[in-house]
PDB file of N, CA and C in Angstrom:
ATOM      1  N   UNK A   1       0.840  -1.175   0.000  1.00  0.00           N
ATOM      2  CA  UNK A   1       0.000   0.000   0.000  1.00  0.00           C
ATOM      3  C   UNK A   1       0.889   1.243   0.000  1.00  0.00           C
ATOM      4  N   UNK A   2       0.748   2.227  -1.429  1.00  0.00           N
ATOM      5  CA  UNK A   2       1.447   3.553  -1.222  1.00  0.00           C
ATOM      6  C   UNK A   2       1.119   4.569  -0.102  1.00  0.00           C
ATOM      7  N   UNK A   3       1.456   5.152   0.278  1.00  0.00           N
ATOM      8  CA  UNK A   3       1.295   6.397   1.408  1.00  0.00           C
ATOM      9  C   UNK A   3       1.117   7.077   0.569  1.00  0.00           C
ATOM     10  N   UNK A   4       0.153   8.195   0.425  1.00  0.00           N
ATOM     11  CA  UNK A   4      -0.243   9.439  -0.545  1.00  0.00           C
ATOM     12  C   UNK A   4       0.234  10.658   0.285  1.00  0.00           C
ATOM     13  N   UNK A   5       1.127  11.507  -0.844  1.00  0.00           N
ATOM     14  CA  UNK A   5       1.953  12.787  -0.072  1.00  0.00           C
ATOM     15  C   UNK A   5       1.169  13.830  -0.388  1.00  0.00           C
ATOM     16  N   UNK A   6       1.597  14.341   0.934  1.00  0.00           N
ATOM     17  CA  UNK A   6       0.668  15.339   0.812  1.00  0.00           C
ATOM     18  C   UNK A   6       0.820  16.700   0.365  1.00  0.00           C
ATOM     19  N   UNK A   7       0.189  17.010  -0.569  1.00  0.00           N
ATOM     20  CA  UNK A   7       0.231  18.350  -1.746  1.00  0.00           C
ATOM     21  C   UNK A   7      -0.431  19.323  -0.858  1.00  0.00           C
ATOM     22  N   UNK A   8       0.061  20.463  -0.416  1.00  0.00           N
ATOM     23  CA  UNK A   8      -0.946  21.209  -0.135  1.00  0.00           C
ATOM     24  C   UNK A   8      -1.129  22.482  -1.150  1.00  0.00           C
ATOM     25  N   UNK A   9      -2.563  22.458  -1.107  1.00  0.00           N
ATOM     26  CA  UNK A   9      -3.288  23.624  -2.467  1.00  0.00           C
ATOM     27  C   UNK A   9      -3.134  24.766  -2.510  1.00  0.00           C
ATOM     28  N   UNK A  10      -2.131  25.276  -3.184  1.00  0.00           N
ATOM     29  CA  UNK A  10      -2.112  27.030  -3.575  1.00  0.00           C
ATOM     30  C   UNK A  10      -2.980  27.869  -3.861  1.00  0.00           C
ATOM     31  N   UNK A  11      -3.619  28.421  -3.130  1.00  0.00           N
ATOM     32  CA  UNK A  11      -4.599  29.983  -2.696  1.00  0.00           C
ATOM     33  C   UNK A  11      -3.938  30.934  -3.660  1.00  0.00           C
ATOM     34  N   UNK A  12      -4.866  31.295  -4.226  1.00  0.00           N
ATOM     35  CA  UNK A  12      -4.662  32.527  -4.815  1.00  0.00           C
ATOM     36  C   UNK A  12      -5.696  33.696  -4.760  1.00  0.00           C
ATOM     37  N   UNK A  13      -4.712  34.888  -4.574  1.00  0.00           N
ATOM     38  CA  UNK A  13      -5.202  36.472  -3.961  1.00  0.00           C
ATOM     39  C   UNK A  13      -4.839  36.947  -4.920  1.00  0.00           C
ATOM     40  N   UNK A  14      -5.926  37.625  -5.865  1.00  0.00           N
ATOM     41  CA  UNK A  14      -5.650  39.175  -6.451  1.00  0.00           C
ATOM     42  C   UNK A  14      -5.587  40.098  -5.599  1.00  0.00           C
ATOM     43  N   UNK A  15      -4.972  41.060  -6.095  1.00  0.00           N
ATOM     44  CA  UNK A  15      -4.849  42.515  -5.505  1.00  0.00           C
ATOM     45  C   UNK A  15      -4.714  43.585  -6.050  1.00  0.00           C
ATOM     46  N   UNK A  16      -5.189  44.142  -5.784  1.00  0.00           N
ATOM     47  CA  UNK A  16      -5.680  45.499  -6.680  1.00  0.00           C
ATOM     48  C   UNK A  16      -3.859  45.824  -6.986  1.00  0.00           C
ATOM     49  N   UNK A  17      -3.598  46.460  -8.555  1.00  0.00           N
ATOM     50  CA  UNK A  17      -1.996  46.655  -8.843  1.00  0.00           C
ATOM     51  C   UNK A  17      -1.224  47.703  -7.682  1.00  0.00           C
ATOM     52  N   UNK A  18      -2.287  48.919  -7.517  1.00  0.00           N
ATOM     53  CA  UNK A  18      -1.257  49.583  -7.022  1.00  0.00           C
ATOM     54  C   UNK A  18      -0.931  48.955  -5.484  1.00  0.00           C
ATOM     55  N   UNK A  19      -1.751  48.158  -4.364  1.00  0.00           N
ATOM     56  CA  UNK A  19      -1.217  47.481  -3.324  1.00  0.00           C
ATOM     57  C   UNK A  19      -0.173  46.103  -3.881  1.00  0.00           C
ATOM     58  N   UNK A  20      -0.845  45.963  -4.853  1.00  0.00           N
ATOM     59  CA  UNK A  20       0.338  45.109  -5.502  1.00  0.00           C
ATOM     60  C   UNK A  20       1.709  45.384  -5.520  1.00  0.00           C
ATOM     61  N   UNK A  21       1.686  46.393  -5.969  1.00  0.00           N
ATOM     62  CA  UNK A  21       3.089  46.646  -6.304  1.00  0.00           C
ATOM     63  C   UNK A  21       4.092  47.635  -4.969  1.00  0.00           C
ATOM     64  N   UNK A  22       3.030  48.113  -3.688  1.00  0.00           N
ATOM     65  CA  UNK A  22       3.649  48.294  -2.450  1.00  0.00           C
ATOM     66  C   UNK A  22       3.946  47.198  -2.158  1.00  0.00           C
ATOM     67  N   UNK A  23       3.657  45.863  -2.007  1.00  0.00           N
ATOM     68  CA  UNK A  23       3.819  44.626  -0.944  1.00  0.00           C
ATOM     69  C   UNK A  23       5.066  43.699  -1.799  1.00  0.00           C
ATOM     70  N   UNK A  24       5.220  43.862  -2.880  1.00  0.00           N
ATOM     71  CA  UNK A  24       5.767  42.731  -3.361  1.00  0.00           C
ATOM     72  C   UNK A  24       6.854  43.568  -4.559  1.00  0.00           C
ATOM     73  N   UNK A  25       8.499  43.708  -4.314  1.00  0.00           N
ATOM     74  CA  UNK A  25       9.470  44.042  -5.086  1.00  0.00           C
ATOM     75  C   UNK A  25       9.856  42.917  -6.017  1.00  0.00           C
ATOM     76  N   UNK A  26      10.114  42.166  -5.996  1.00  0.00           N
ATOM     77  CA  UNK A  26      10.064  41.016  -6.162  1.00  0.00           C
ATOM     78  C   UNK A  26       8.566  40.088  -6.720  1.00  0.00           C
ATOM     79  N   UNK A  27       8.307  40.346  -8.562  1.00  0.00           N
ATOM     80  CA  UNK A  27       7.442  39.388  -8.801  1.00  0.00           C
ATOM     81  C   UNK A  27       7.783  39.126 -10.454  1.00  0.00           C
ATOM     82  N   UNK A  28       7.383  37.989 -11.204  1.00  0.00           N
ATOM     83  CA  UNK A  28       7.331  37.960 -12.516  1.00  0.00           C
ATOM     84  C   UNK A  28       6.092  38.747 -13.233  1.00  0.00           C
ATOM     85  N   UNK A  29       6.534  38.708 -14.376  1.00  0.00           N
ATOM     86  CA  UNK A  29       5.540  39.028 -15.618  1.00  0.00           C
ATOM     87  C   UNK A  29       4.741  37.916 -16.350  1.00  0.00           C
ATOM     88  N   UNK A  30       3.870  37.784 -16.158  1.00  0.00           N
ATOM     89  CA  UNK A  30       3.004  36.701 -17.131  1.00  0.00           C
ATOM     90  C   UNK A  30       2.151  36.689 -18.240  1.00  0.00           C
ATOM     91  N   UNK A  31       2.055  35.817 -19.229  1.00  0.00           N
ATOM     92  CA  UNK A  31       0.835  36.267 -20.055  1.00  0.00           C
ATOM     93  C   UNK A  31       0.182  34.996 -19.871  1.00  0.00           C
ATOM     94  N   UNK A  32      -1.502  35.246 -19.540  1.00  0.00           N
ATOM     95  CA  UNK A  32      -1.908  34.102 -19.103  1.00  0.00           C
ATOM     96  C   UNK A  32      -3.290  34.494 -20.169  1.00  0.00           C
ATOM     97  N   UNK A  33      -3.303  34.786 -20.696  1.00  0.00           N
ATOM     98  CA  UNK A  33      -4.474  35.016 -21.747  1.00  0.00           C
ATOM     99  C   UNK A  33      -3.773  35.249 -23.094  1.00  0.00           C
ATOM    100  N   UNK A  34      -4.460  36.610 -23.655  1.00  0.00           N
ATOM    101  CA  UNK A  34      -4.205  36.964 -25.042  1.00  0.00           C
ATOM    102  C   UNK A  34      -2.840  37.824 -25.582  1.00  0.00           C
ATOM    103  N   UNK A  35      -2.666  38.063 -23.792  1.00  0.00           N
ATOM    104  CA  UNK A  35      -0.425  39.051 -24.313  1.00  0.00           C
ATOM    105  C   UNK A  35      -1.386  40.730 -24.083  1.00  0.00           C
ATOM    106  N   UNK A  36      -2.437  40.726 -24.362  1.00  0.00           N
ATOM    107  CA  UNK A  36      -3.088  42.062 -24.067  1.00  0.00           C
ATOM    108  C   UNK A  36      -3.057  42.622 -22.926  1.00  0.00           C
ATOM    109  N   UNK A  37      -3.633  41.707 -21.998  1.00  0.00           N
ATOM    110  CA  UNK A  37      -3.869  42.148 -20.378  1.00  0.00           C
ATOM    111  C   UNK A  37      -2.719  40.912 -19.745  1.00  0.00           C
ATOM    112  N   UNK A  38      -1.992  41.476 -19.255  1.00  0.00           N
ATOM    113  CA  UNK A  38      -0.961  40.191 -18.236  1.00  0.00           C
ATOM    114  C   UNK A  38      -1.109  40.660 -16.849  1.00  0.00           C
ATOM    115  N   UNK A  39      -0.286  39.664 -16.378  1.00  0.00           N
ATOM    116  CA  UNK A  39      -0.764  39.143 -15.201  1.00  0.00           C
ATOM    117  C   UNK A  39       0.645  39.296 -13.812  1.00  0.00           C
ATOM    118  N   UNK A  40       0.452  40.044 -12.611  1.00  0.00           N
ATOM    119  CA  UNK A  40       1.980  40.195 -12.039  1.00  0.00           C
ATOM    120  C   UNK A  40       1.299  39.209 -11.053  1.00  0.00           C
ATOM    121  N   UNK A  41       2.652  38.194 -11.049  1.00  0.00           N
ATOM    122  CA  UNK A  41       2.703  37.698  -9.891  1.00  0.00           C
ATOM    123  C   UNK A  41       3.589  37.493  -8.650  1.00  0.00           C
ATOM    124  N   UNK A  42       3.436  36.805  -7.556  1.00  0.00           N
ATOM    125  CA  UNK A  42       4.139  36.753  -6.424  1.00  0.00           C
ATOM    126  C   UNK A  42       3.767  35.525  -5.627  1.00  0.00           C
ATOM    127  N   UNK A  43       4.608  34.875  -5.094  1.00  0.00           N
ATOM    128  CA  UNK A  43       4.250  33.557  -4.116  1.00  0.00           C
ATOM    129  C   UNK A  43       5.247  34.015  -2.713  1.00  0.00           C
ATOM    130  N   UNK A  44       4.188  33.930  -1.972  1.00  0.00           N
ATOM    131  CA  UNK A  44       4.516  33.754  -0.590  1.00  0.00           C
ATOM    132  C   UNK A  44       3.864  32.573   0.265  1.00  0.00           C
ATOM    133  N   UNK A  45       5.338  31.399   0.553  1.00  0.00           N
ATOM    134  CA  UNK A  45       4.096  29.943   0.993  1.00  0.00           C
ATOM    135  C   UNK A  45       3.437  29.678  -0.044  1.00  0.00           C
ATOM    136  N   UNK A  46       2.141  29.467   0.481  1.00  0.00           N
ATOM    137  CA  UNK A  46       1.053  28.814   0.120  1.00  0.00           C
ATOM    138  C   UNK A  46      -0.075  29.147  -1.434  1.00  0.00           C
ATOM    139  N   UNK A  47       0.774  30.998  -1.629  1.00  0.00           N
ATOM    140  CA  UNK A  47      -0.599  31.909  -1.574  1.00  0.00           C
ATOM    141  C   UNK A  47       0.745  32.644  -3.185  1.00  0.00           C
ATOM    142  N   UNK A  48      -0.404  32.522  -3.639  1.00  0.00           N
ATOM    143  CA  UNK A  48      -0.091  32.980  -5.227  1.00  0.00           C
ATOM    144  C   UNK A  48      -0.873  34.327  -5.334  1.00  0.00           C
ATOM    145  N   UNK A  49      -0.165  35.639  -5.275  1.00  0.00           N
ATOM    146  CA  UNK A  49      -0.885  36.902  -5.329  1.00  0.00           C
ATOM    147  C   UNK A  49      -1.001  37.001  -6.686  1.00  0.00           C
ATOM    148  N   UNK A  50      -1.967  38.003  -7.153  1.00  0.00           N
ATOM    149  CA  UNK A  50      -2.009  38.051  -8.708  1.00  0.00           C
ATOM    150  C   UNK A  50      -2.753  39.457  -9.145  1.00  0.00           C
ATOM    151  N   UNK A  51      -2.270  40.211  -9.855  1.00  0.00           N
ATOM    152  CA  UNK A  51      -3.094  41.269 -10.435  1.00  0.00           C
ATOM    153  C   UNK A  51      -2.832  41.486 -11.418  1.00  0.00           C
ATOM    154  N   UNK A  52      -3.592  41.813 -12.748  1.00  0.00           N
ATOM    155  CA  UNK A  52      -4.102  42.163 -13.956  1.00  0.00           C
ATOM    156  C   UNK A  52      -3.542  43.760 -14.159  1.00  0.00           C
ATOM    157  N   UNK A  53      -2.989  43.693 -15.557  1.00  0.00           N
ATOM    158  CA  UNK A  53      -2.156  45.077 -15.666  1.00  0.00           C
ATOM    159  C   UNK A  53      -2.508  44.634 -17.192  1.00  0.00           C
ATOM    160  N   UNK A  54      -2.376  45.920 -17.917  1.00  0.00           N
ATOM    161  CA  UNK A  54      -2.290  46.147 -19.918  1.00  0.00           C
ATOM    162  C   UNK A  54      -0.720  45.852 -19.990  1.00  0.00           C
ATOM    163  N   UNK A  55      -0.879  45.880 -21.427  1.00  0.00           N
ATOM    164  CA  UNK A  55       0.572  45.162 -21.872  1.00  0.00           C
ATOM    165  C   UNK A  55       1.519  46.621 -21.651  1.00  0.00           C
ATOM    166  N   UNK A  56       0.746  47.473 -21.816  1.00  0.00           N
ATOM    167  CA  UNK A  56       1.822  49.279 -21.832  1.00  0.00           C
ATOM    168  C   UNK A  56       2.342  49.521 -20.049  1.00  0.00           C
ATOM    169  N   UNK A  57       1.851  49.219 -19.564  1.00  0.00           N
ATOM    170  CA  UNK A  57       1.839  49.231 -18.618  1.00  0.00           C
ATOM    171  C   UNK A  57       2.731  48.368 -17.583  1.00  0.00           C
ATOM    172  N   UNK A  58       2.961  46.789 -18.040  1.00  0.00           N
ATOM    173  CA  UNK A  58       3.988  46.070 -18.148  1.00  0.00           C
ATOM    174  C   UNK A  58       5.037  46.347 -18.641  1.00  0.00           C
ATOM    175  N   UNK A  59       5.175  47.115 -19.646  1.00  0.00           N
ATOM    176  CA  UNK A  59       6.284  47.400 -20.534  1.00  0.00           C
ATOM    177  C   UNK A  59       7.092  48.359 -19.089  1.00  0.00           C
ATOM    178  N   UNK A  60       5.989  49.819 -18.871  1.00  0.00           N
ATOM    179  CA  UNK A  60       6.566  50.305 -17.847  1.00  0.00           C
ATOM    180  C   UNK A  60       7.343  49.783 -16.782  1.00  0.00           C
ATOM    181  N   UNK A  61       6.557  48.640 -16.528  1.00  0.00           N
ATOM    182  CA  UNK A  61       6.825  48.137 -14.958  1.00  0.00           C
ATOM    183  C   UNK A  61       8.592  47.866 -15.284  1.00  0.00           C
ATOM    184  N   UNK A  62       8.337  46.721 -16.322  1.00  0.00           N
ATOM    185  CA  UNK A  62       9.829  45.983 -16.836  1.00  0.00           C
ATOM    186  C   UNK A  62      10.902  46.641 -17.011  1.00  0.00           C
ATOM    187  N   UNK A  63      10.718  48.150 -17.750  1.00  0.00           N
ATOM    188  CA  UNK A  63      11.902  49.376 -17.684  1.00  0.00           C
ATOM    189  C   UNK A  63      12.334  49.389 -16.784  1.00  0.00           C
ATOM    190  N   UNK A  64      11.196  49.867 -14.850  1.00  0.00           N
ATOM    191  CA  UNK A  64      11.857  50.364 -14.284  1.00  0.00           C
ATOM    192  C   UNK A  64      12.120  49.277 -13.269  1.00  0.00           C
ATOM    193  N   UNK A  65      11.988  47.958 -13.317  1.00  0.00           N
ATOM    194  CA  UNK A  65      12.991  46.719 -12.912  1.00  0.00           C
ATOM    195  C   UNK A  65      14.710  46.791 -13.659  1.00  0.00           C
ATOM    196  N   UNK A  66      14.584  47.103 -14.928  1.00  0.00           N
ATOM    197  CA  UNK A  66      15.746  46.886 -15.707  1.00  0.00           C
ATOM    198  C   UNK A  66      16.765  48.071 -15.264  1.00  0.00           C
ATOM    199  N   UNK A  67      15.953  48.986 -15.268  1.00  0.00           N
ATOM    200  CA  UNK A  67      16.878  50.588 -14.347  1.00  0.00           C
ATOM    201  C   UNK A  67      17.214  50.440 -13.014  1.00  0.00           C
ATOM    202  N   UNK A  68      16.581  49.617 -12.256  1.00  0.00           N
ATOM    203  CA  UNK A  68      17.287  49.439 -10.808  1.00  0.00           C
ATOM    204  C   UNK A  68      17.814  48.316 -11.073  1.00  0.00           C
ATOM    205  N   UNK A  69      18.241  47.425 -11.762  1.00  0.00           N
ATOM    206  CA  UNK A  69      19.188  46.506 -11.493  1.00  0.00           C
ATOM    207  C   UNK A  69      20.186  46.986 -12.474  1.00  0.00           C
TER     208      UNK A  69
END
């Protein structure tokens, strides 16, 4: 008899962008639809934060990641 391991299920929280982007320096860029509207994310634990941004707007974000590093 196998022992079944145990997975525990990732929660996911949107958040409105601009608290988004106070709480979390640190997140990727995603396209999880059409490349139009993407998607920022962040994992802390358990919990997959997520908020919805336009692609112009991403572009912004990505500049000013690329200017501080």
């Amino acid at each position: 008899m196998a022992i079944a391991q145990f997975k525990p299920k990732m929660r996911e929280i949107r958040l409105d962008t601009e608290d988004f982007e106070e709480r979390f320096a640190e997140y990727d860029i995603i396209s999880e639809f059409t490349g139009i509207i993407l998607t920022l994310v962040a994992v802390e634990g358990n919990v997959r934060y997520t908020s919805f941004v336009t692609a112009t707007y991403a572009d912004v974000l990505r500049n000013q990641k690329e200017a501080i590093a």
